[in-house]
N, C-alpha and C. Protein backbone atom coordinates (compact mmCIF):
# COMPACT_ATOMS: atom_id res chain seq x y z
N UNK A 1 133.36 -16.82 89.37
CA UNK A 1 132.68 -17.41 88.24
C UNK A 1 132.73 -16.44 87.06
N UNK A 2 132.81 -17.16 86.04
CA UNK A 2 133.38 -16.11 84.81
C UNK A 2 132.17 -17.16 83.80
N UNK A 3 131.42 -15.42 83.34
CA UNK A 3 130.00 -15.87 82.35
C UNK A 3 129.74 -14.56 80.97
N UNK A 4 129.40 -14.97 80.60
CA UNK A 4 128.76 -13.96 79.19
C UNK A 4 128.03 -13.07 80.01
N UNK A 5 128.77 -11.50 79.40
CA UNK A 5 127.70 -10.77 80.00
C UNK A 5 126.28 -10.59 79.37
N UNK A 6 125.69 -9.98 79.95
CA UNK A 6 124.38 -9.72 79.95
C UNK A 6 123.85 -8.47 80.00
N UNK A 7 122.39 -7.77 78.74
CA UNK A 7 122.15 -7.19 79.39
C UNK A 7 121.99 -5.97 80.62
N UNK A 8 121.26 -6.92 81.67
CA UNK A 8 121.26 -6.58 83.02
C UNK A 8 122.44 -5.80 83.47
N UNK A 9 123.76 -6.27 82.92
CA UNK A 9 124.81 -5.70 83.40
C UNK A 9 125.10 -4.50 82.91
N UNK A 10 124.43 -3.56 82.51
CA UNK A 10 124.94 -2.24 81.72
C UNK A 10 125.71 -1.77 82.81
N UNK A 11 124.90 -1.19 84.24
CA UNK A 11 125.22 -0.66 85.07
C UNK A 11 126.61 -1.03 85.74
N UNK A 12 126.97 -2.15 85.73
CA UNK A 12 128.10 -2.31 86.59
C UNK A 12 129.00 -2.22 85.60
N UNK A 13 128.70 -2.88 83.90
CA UNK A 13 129.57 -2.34 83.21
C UNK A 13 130.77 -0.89 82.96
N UNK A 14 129.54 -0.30 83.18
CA UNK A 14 129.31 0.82 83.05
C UNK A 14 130.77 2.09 84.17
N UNK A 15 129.79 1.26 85.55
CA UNK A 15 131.05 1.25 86.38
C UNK A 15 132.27 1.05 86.07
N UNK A 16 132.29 -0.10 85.70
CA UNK A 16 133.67 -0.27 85.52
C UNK A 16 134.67 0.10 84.45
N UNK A 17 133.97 0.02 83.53
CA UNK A 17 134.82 1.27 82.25
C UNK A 17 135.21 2.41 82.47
N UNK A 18 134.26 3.38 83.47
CA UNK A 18 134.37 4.68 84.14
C UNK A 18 136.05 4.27 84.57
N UNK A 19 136.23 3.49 85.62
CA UNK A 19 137.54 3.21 86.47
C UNK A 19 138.57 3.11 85.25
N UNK A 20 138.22 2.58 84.32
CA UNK A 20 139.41 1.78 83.44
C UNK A 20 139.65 3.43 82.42
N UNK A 21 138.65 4.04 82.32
CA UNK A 21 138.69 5.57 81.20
C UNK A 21 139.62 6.29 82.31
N UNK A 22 139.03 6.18 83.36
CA UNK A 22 140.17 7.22 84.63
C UNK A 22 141.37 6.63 84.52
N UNK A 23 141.73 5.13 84.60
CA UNK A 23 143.40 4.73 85.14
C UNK A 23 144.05 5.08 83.14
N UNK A 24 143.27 4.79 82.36
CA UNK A 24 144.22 5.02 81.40
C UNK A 24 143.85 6.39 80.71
N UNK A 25 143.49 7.63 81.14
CA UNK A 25 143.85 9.09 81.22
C UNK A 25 144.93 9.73 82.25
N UNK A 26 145.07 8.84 83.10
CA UNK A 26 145.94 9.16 83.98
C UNK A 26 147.22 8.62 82.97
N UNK A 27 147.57 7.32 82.78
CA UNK A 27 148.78 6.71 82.17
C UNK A 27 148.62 7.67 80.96
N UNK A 28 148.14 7.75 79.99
CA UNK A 28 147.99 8.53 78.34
C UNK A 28 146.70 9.69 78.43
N UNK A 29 147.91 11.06 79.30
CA UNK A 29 147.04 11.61 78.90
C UNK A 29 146.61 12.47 77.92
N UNK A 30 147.68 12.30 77.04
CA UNK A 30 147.35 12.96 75.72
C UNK A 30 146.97 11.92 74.66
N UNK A 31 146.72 11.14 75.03
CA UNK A 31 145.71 10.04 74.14
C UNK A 31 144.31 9.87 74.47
N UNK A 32 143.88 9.64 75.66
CA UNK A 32 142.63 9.16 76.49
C UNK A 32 142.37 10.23 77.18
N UNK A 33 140.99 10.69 76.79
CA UNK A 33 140.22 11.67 76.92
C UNK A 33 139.23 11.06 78.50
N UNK A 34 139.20 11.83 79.50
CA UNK A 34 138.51 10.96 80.57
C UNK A 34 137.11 11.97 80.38
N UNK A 35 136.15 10.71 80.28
CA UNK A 35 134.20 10.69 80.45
C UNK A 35 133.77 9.65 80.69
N UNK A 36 132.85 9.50 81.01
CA UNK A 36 131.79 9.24 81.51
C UNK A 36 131.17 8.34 80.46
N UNK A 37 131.14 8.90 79.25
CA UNK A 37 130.35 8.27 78.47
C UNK A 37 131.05 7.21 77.63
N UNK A 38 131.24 6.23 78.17
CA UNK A 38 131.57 4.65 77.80
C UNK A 38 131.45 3.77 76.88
N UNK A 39 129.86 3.58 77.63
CA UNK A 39 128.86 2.42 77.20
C UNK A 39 127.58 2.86 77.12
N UNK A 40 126.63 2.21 76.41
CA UNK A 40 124.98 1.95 76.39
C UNK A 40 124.26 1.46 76.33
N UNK A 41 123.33 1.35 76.23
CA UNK A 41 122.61 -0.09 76.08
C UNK A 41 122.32 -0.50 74.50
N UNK A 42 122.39 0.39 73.48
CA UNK A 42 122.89 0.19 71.98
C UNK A 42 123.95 -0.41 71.79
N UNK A 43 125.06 0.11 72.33
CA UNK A 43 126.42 -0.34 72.12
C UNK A 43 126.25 -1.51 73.02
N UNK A 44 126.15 -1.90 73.95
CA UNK A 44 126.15 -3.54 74.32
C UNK A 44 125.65 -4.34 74.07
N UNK A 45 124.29 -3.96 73.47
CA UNK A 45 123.51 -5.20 72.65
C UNK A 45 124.39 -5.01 71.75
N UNK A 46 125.10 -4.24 70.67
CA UNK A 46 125.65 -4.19 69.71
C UNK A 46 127.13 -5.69 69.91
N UNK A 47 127.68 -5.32 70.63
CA UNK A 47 128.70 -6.32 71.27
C UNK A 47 128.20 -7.36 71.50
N UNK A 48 127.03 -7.73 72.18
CA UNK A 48 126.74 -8.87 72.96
C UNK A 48 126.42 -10.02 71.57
N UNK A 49 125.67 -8.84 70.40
CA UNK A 49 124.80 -9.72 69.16
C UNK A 49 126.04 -10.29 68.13
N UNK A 50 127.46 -9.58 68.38
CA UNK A 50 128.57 -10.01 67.71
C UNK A 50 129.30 -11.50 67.57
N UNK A 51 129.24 -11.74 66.77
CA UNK A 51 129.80 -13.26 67.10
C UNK A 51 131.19 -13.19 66.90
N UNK A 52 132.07 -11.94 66.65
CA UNK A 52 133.65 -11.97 66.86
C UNK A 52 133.90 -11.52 67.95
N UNK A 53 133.06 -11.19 68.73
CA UNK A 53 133.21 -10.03 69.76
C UNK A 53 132.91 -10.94 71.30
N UNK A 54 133.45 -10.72 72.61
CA UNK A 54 133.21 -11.81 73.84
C UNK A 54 133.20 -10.55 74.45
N UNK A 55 132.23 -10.07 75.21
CA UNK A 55 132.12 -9.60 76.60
C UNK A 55 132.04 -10.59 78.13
N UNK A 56 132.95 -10.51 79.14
CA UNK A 56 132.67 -11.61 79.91
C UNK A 56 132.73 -11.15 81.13
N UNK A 57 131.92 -11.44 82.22
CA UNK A 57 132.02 -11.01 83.50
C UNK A 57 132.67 -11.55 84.58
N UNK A 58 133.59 -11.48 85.37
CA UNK A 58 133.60 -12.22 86.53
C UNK A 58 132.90 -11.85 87.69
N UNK A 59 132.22 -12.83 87.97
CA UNK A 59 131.55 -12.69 89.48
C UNK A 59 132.74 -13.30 90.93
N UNK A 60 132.38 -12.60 92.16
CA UNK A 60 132.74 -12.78 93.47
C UNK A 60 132.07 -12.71 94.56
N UNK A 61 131.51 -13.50 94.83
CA UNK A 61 130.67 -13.30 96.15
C UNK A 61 129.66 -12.63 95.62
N UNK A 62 128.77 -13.06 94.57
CA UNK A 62 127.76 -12.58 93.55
C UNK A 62 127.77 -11.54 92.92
N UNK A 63 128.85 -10.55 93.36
CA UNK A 63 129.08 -9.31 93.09
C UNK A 63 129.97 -9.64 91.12
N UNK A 64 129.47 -8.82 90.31
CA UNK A 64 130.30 -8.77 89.35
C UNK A 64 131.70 -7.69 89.53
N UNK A 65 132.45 -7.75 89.76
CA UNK A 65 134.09 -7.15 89.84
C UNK A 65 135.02 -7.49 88.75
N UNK A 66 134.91 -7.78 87.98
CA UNK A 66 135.63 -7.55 86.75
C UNK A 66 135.13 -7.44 85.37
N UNK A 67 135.91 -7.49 84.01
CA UNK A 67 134.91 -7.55 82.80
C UNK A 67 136.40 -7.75 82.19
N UNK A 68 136.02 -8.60 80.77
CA UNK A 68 137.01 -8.49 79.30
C UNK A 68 136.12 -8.24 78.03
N UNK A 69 136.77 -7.17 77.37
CA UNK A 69 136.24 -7.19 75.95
C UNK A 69 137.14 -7.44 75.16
N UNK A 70 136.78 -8.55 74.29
CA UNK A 70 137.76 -8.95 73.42
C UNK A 70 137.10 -9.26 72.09
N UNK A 71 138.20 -9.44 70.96
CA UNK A 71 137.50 -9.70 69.81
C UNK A 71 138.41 -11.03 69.18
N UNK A 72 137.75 -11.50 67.99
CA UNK A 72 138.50 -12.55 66.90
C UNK A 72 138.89 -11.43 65.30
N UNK A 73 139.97 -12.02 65.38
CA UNK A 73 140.46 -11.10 64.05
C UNK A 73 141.23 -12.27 63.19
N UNK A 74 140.83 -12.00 62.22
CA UNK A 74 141.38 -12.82 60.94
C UNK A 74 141.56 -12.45 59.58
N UNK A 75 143.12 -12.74 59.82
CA UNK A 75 143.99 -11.71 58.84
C UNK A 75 144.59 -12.98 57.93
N UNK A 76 143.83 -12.42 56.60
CA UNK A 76 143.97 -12.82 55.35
C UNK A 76 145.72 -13.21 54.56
N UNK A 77 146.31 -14.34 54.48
CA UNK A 77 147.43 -14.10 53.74
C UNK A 77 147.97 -13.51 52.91
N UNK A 78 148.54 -12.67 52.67
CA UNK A 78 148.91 -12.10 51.22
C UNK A 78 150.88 -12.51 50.97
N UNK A 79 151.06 -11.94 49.99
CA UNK A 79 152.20 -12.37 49.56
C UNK A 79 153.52 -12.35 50.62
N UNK A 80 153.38 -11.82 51.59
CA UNK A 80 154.35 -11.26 52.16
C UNK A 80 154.27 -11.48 53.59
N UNK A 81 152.77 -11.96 54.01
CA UNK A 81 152.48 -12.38 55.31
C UNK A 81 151.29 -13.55 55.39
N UNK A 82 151.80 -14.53 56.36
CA UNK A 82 151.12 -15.42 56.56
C UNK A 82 149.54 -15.07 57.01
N UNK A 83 148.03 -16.25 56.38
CA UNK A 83 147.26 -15.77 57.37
C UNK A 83 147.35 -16.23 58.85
N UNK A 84 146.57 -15.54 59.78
CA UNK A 84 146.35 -16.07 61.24
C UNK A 84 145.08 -15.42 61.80
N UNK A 85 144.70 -16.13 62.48
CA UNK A 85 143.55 -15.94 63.81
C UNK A 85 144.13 -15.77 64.97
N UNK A 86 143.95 -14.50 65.49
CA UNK A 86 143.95 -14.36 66.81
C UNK A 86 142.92 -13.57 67.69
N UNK A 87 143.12 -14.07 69.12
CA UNK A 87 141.86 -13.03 69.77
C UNK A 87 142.59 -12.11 70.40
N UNK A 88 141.93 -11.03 70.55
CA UNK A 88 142.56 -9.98 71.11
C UNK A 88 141.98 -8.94 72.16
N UNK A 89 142.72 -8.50 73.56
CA UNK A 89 141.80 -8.25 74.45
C UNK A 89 142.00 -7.09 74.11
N UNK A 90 140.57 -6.06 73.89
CA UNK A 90 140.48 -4.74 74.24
C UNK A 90 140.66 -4.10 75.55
N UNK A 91 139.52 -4.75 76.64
CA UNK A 91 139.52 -4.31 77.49
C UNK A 91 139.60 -5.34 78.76
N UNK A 92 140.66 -5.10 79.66
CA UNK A 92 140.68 -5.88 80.43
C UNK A 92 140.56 -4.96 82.13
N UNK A 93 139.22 -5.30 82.53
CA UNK A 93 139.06 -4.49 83.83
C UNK A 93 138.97 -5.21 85.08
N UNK A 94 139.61 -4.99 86.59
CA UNK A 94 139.08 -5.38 87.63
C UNK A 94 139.30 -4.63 88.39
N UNK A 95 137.43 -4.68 89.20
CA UNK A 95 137.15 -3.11 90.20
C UNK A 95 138.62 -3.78 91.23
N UNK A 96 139.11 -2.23 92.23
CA UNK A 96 140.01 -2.28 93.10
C UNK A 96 140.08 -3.09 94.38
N UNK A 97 138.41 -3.37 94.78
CA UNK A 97 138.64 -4.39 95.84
C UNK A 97 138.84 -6.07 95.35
N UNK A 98 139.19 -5.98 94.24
CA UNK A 98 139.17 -7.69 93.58
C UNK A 98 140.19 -7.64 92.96
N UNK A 99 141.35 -7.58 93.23
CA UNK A 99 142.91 -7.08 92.38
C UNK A 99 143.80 -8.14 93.50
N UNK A 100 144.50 -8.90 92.68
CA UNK A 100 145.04 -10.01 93.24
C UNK A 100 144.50 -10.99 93.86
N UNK A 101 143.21 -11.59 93.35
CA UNK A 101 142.40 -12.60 93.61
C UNK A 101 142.13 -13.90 92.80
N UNK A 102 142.41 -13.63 91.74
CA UNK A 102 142.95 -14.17 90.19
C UNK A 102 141.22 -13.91 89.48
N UNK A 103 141.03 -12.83 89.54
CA UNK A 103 140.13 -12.39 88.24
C UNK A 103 140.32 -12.12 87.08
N UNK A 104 141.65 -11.36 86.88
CA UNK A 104 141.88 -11.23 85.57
C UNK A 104 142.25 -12.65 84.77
N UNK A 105 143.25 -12.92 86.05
CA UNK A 105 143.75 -14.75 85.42
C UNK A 105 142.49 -15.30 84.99
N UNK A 106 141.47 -15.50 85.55
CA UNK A 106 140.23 -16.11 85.29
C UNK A 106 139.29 -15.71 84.27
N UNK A 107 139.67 -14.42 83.67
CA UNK A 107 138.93 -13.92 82.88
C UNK A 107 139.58 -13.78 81.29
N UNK A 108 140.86 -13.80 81.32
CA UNK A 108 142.49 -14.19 80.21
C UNK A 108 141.96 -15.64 80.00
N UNK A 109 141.88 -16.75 80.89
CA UNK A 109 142.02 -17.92 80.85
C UNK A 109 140.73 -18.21 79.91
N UNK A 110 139.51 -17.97 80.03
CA UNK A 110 138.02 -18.16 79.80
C UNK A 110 138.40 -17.44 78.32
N UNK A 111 138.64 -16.38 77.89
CA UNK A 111 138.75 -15.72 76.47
C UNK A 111 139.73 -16.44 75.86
N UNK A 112 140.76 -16.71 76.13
CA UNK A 112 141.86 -17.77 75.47
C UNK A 112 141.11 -18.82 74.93
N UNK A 113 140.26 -19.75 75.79
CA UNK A 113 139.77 -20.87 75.48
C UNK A 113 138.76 -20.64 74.47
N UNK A 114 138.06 -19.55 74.65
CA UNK A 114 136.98 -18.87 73.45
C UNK A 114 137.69 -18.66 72.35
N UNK A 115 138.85 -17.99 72.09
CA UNK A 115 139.57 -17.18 71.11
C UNK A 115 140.07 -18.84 70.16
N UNK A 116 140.50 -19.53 71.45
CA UNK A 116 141.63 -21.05 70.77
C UNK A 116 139.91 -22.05 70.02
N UNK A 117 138.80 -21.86 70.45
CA UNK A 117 137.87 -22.91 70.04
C UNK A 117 137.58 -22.33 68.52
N UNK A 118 137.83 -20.87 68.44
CA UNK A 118 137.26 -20.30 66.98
C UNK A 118 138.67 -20.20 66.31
N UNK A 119 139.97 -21.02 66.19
CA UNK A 119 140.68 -21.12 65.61
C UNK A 119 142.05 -20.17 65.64
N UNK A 120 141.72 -19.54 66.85
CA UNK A 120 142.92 -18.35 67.47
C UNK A 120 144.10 -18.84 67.35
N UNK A 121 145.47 -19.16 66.97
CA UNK A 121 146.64 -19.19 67.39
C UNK A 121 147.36 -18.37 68.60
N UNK A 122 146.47 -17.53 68.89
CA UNK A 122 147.54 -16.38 70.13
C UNK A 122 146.44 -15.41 70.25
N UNK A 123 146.79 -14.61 71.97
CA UNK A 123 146.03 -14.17 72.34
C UNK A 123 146.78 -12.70 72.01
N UNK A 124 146.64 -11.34 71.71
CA UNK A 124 147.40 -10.45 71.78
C UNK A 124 146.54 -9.33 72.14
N UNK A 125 147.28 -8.10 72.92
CA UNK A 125 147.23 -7.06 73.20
C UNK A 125 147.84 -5.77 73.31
N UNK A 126 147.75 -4.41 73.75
CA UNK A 126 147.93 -3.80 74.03
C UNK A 126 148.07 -3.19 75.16
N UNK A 127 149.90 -3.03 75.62
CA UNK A 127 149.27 -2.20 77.63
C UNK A 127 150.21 -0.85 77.03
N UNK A 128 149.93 -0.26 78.23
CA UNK A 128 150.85 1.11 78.23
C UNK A 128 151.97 0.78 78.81
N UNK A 129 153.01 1.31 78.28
CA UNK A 129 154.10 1.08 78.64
C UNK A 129 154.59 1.57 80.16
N UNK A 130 153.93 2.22 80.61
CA UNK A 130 153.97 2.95 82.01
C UNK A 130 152.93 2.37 82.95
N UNK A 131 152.55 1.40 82.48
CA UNK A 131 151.48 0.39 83.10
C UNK A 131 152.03 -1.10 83.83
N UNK A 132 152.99 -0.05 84.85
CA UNK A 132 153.66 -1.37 85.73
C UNK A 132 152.73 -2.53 85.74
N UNK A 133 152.10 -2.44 86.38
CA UNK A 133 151.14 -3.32 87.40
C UNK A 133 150.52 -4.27 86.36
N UNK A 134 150.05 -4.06 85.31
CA UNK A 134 149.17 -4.94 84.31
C UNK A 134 150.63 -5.49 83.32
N UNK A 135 151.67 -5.22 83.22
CA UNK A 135 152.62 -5.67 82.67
C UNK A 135 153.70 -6.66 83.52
N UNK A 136 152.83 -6.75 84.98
CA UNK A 136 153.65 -8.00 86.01
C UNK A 136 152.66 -9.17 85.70
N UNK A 137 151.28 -8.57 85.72
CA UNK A 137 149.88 -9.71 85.34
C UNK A 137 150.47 -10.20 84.18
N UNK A 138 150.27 -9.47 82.76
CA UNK A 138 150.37 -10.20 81.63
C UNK A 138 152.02 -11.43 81.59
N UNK A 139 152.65 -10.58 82.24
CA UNK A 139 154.03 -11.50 82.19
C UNK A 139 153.60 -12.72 83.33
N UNK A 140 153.09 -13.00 84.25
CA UNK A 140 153.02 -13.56 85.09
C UNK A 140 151.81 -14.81 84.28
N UNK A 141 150.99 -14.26 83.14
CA UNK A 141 150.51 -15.51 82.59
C UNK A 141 150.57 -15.88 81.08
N UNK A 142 151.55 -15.70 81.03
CA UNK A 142 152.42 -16.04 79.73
C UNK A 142 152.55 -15.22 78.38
N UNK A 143 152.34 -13.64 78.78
CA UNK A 143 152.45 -12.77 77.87
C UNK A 143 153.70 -12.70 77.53
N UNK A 144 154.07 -12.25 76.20
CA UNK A 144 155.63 -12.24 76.11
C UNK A 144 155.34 -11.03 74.74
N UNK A 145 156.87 -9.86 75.14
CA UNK A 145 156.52 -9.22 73.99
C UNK A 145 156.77 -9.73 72.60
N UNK A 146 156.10 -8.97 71.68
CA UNK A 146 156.24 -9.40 70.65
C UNK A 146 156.82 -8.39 69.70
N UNK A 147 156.04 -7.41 69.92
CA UNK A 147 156.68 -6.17 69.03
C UNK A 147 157.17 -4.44 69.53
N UNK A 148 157.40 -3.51 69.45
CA UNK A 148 157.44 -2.70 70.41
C UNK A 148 156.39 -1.06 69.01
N UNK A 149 155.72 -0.73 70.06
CA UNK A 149 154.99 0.58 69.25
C UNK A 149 156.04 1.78 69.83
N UNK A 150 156.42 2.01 68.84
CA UNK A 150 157.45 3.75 69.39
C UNK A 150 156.41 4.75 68.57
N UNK A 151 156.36 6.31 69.52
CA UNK A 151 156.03 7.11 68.82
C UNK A 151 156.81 7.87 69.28
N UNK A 152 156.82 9.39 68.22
CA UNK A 152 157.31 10.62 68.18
C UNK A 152 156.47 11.57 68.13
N UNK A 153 156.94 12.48 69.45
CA UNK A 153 155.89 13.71 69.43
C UNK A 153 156.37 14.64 68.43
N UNK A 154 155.24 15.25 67.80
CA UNK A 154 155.28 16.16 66.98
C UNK A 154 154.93 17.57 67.73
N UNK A 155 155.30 18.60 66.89
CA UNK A 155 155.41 20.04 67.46
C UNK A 155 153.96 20.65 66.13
N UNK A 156 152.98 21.34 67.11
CA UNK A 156 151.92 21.62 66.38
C UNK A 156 151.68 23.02 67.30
């Protein structure tokens, strides 16, 4: 079951960002700094009171095991680019015993329909490129690339 989080949920939140700060310090670790310190209960009322902003939980066997944070963004036309609405997932988490159960599917599917009711054309994101496993998910439910981010290390 996939619902608005809540509240109540700091703690498992909480949890689970911990997992998601560890797997992507491991993939970028000269980008992503690994702590502890996540979330709060400021910052989630802050999210929760957002009306561009969807925090969503999936439940399993009453247990909450997953989460998405996503937002609505709406980018203004100017001369040179069309406008558009899209939603976009920040964070897409599911704890390790709920991985291939279709939580994430269930939790993509539920924000799509949120993102498409407030006028979204497309759902878009960000993975790491060394992020096998979430780049078989996104392809497997109709992610397709769109653009490619290259960087260059610099000497400091």
């Amino acid at each position: 079951m996939v619902r608005n989080a809540e509240i109540k949920d700091l703690d498992v939140l909480v949890t689970l960002f911990i997992a998601e700060n560890e797997h992507n310090a491991i993939l970028a670790p000269d980008v992503v700094r690994k702590t502890e310190d996540v979330l709060n209960e400021s910052e989630l009322h802050d999210i929760l009171s957002d009306d561009n902003q969807l925090l969503i939980v999936s439940e399993h066997d009453g247990k909450v095991v997953g989460a998405l944070l996503g937002s609505l963004t709406k980018v203004k036309e100017r001369r040179w680019a069309q406008s558009r609405t899209y939603g976009y997932v920040e964070e897409l988490i599911v704890s390790a015993e709920a991985r291939k159960i279709g939580v994430a599917t269930g939790l993509v599917s539920y924000f799509s329909n949120w993102a498409s009711s407030l006028g979204a054309g497309s759902v878009d994101l960000h993975v790491w490129s060394n992020n096998t496993a979430a780049k078989v998910l996104y392809d497997s439910i109709g992610f397709q690339p769109k653009q490619n981010l290259l960087s260059k290390k610099l000497r400091h």
